[in-house]
Protein backbone atom coordinates (compact mmCIF):
# COMPACT_ATOMS: atom_id res chain seq x y z
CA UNK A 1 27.73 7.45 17.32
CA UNK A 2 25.78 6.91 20.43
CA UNK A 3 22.36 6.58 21.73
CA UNK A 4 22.11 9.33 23.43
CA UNK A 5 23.36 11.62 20.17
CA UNK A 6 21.58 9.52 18.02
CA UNK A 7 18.17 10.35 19.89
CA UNK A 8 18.43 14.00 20.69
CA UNK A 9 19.13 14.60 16.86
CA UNK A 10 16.54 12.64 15.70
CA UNK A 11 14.03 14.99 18.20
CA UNK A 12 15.50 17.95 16.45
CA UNK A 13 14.71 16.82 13.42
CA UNK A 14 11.50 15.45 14.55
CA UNK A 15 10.26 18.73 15.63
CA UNK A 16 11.78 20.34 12.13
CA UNK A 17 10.01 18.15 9.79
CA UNK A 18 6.51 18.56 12.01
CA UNK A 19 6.90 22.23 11.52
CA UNK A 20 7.63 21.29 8.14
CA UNK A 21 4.66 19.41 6.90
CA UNK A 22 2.49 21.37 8.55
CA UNK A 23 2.81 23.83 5.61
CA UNK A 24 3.74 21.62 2.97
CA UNK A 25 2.11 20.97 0.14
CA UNK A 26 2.10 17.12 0.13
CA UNK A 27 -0.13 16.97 3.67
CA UNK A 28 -2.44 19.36 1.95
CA UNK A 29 -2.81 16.36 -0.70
CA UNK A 30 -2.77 13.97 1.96
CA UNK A 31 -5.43 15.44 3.57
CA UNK A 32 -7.82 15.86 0.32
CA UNK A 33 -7.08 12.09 -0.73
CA UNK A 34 -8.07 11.09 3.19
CA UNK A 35 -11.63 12.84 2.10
CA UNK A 36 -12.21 10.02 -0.44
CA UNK A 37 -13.11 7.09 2.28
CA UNK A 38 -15.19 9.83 4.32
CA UNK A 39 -16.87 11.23 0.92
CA UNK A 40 -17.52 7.52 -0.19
CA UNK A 41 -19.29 6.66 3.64
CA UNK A 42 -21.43 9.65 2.76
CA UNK A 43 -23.03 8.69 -0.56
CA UNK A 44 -23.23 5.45 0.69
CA UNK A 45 -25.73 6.37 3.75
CA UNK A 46 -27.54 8.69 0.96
CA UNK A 47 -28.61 5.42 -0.67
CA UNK A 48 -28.36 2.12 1.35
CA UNK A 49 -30.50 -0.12 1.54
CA UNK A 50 -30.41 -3.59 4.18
CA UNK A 51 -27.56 -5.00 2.97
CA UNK A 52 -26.54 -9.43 3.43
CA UNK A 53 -23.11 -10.52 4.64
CA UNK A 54 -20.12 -7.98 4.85
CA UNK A 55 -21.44 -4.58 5.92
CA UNK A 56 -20.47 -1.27 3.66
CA UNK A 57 -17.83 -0.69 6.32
CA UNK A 58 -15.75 -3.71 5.48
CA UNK A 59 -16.16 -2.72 1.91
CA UNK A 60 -15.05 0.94 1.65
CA UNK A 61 -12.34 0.08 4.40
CA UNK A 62 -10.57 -2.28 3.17
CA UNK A 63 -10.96 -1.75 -0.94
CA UNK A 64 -10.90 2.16 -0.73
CA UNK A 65 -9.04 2.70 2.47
CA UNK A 66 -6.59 -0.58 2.69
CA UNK A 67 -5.52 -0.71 -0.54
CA UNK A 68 -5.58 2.48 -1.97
CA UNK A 69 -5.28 5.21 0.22
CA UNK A 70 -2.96 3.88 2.98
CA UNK A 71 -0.33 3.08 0.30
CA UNK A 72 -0.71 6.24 -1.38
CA UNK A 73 -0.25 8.68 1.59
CA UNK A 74 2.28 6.58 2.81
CA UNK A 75 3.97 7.22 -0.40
CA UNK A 76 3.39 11.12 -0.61
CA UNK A 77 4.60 11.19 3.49
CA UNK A 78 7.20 8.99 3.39
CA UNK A 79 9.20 9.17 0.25
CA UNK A 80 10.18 12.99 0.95
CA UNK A 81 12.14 11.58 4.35
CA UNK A 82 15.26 11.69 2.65
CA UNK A 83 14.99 12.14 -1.14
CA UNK A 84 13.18 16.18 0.08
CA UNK A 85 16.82 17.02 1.10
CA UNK A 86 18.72 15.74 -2.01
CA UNK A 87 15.75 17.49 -4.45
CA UNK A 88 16.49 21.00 -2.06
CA UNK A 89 20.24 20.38 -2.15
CA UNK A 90 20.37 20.59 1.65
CA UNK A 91 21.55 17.02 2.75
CA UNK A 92 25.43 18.46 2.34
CA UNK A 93 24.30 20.99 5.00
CA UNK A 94 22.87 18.74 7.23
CA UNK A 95 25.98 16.17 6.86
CA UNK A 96 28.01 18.61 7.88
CA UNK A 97 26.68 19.59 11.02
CA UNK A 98 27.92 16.84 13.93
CA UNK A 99 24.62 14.90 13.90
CA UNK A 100 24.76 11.30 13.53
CA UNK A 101 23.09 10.31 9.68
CA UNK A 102 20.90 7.19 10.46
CA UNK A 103 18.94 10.59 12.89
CA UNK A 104 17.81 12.30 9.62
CA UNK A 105 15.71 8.98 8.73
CA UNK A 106 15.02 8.10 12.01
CA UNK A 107 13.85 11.48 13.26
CA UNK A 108 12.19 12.73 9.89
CA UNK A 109 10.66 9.70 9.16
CA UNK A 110 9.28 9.59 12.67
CA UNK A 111 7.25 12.85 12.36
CA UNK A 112 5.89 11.37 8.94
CA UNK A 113 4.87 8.69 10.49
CA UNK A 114 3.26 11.21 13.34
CA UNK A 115 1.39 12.87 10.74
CA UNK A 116 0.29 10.32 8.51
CA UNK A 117 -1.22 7.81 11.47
CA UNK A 118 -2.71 11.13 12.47
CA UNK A 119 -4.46 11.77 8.93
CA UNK A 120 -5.36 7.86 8.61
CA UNK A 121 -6.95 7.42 11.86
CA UNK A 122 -9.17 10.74 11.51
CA UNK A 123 -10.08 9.33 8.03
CA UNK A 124 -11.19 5.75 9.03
CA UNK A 125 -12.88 6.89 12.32
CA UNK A 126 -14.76 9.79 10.48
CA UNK A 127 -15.63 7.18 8.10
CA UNK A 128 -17.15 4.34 10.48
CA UNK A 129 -18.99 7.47 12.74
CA UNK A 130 -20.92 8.00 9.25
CA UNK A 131 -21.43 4.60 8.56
CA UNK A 132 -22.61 3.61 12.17
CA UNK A 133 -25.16 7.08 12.19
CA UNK A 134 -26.07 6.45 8.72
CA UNK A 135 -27.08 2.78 8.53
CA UNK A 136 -28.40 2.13 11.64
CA UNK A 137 -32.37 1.55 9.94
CA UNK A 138 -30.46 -1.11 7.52
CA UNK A 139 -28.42 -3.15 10.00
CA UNK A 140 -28.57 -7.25 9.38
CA UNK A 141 -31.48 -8.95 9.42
CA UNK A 142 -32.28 -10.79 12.94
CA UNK A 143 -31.40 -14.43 11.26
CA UNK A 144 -28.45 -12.63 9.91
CA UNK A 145 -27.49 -12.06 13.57
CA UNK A 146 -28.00 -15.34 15.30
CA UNK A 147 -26.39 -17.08 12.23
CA UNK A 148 -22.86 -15.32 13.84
CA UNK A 149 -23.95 -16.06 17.40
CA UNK A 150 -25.59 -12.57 18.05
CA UNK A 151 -22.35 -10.62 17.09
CA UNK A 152 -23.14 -7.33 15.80
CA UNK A 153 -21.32 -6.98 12.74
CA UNK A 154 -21.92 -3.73 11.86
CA UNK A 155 -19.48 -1.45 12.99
CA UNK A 156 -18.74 -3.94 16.20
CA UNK A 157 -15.34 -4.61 17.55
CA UNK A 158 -14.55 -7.40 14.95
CA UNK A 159 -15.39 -5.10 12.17
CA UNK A 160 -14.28 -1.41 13.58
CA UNK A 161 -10.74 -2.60 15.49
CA UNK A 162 -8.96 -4.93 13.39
CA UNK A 163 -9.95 -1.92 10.41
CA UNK A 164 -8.17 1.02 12.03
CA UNK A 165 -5.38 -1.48 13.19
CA UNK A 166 -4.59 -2.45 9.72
CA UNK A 167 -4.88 0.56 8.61
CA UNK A 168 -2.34 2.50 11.22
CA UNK A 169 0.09 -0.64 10.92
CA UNK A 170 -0.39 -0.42 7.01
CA UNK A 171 0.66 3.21 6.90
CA UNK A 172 3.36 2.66 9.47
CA UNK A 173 4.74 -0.15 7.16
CA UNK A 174 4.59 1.66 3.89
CA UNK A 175 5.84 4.90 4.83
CA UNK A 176 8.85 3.08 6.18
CA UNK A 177 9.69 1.00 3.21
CA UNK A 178 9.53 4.43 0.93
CA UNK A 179 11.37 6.03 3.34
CA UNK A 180 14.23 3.56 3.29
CA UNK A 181 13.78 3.12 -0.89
CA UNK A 182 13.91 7.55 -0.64
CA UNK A 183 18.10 6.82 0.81
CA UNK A 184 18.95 4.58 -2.65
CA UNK A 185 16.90 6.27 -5.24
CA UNK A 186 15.95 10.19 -6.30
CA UNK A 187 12.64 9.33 -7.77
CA UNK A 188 11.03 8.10 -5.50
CA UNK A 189 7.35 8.96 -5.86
CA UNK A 190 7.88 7.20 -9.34
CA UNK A 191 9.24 4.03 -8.11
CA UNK A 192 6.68 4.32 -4.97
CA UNK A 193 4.28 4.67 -7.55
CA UNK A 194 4.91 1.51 -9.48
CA UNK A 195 5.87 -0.96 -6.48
CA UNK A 196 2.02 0.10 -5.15
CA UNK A 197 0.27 -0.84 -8.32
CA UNK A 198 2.20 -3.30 -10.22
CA UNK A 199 3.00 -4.88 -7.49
CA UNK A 200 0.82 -4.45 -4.06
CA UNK A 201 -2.45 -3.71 -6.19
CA UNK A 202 -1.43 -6.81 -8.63
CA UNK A 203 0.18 -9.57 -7.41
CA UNK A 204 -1.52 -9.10 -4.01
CA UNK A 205 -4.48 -10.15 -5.51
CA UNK A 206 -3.26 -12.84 -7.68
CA UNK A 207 -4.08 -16.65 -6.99
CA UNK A 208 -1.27 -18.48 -5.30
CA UNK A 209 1.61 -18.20 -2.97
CA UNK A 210 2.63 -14.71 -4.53
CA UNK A 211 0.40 -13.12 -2.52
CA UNK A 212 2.57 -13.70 0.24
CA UNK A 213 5.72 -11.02 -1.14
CA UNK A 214 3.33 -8.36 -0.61
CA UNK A 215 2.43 -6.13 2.80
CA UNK A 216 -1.06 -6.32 1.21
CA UNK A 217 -1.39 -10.42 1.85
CA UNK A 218 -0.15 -9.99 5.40
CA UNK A 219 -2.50 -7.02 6.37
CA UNK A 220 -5.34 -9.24 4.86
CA UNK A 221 -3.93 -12.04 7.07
CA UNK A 222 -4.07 -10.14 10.38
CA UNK A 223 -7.62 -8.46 9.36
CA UNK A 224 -9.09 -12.11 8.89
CA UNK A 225 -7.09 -13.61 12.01
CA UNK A 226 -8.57 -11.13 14.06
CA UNK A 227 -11.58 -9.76 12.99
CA UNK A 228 -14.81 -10.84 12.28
CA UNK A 229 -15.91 -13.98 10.20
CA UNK A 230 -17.55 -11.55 7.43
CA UNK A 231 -14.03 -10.64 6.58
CA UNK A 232 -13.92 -13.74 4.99
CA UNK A 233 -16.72 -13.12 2.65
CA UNK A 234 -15.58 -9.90 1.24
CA UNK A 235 -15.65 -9.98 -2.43
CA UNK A 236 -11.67 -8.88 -1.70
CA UNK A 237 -10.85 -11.68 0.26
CA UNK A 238 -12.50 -14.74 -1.91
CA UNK A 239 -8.91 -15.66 -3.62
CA UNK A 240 -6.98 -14.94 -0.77
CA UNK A 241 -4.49 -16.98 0.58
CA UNK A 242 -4.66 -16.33 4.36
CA UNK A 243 -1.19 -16.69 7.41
CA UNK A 244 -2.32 -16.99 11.04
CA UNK A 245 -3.05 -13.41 12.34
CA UNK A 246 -0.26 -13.40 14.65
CA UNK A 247 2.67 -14.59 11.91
CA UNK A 248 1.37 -11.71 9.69
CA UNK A 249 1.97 -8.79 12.50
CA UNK A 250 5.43 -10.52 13.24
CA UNK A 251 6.27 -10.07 9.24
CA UNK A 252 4.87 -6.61 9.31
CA UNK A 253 6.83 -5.47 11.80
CA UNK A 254 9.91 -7.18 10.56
CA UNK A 255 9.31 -5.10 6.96
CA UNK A 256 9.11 -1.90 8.98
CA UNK A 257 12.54 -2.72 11.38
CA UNK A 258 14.23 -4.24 8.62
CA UNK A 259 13.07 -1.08 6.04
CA UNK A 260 14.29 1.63 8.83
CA UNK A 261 17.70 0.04 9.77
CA UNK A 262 18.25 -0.66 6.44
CA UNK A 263 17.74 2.52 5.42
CA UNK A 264 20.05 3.55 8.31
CA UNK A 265 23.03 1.84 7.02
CA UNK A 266 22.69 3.12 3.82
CA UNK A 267 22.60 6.55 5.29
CA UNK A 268 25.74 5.93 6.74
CA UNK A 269 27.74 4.84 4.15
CA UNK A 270 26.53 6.33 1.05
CA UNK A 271 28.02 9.51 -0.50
CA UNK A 272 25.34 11.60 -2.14
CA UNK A 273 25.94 13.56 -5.08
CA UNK A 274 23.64 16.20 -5.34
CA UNK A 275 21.95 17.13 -8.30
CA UNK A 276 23.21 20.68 -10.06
């Protein structure tokens, strides 16, 4: 196998699975489960009123957004990388063509990723646009203001970046993992299911050290090393055991290498027996 096979396969199949999801049914549900942050901004604007200490933004971002939707598309995108092709009974076809395997993650799980930081940034920025319009009469009060030095906490660039960044590196991270789980196990979605509850919605928000086995802890790390000091006062963030900023986007990234070459190997090796 070399590089240069190894990348003009995985385009191929990059450009197949775009062509792919753009008529699937899974980025149709991606898409409606997106709406929720936007829909949530929305009612929120219908009914504000001047809110103290972390601004509605923070709120809907990281409970709504963070936590629940990022894992979930991640999960819809990301788990049909490789487990889509054993379900369709087409993997044999593809293994026999002279492609290199670790290309059908790579390249598949590349246009995923394409889509889904696609869907997730169009969600978050629709949803601090309606914030920003909608709120602007019920912004912090003046002492609220000088209290963090004049910083404009609103939708500013402690609030607004280190949101989107979390949430492009969160779906990057997620969709990876599934995608490497998708080359050991069929059911994915079910598994993906579980590990984002039980474990990411639970223990992430448990008291102690065992915080720290989930991507959850380490996206709530880099948010509060980066961001604003109202992070810190989200109702999300009271129990929280916090890593310095940088650490935390050094283990995410580490998840996400370690997930795809992983996944690679497995590729490689494993013989599939396809379901009858």
């Amino acid at each position: 196998m070399t590089a240069v096979g190894l990348l003009s396969a995985s385009a191929v199949l990059y450009a197949n699975q775009l062509r792919r999801l753009a008529r699937a049914r899974r980025t149709w549900v991606a898409l409606v489960l997106a709406a929720l942050p936007v829909a949530a901004a929305a009612v929120i604007v219908q009914f504000a009123h001047r809110y103290e200490g972390p601004p509605p933004a923070m709120s809907i971002g990281w409970v709504l957004q963070v936590q629940v939707v990022v894992p979930i598309l991640a999960l819809i995108l990301g788990s049909s990388v490789v487990s889509e092709e054993v379900d369709d009974r087409t993997l044999t076809f593809l293994f026999t063509r002279p492609i290199p395997r670790p290309a059908l993650l790579w390249g598949r799980w590349l246009a995923s990723a394409t889509v889904l930081s696609v869907v997730l940034a169009v969600s978050t920025g629709a949803t601090l646009w309606i914030l920003r319009a909608g709120l602007a009469d019920h912004a912090p009060t003046p002492e609220q203001l000088a209290a963090l030095e004049g910083e404009d906490t609103r939708l500013g660039a402690g609030v607004a970046g280190p949101l989107m960044a979390a949430v492009l590196i969160g779906g990057l991270t997620y969709s990876a993992l599934f995608a490497a789980v998708g080359t050991l196990f069929r059911h994915t979605m079910i598994l993906g299911l579980g590990y984002t509850f039980a474990i990411e919605g639970f223990v992430a928000n448990l008291p102690g050290k065992s915080q720290t086995l989930t991507i959850q802890h380490h996206l709530r790390s880099f948010v509060a090393g980066y961001g604003s000091p109202l992070w810190r006062e989200l109702d999300a963030f009271q129990n929280a055991v916090f890593g310095p900023g940088p650490e935390a986007l050094l283990t995410l990234a580490t998840v996400l290498a370690v997930a795809l070459l992983g996944g690679s190997w497995v590729l490689a090796r494993r013989q599939y027996v396809l379901p009858s």
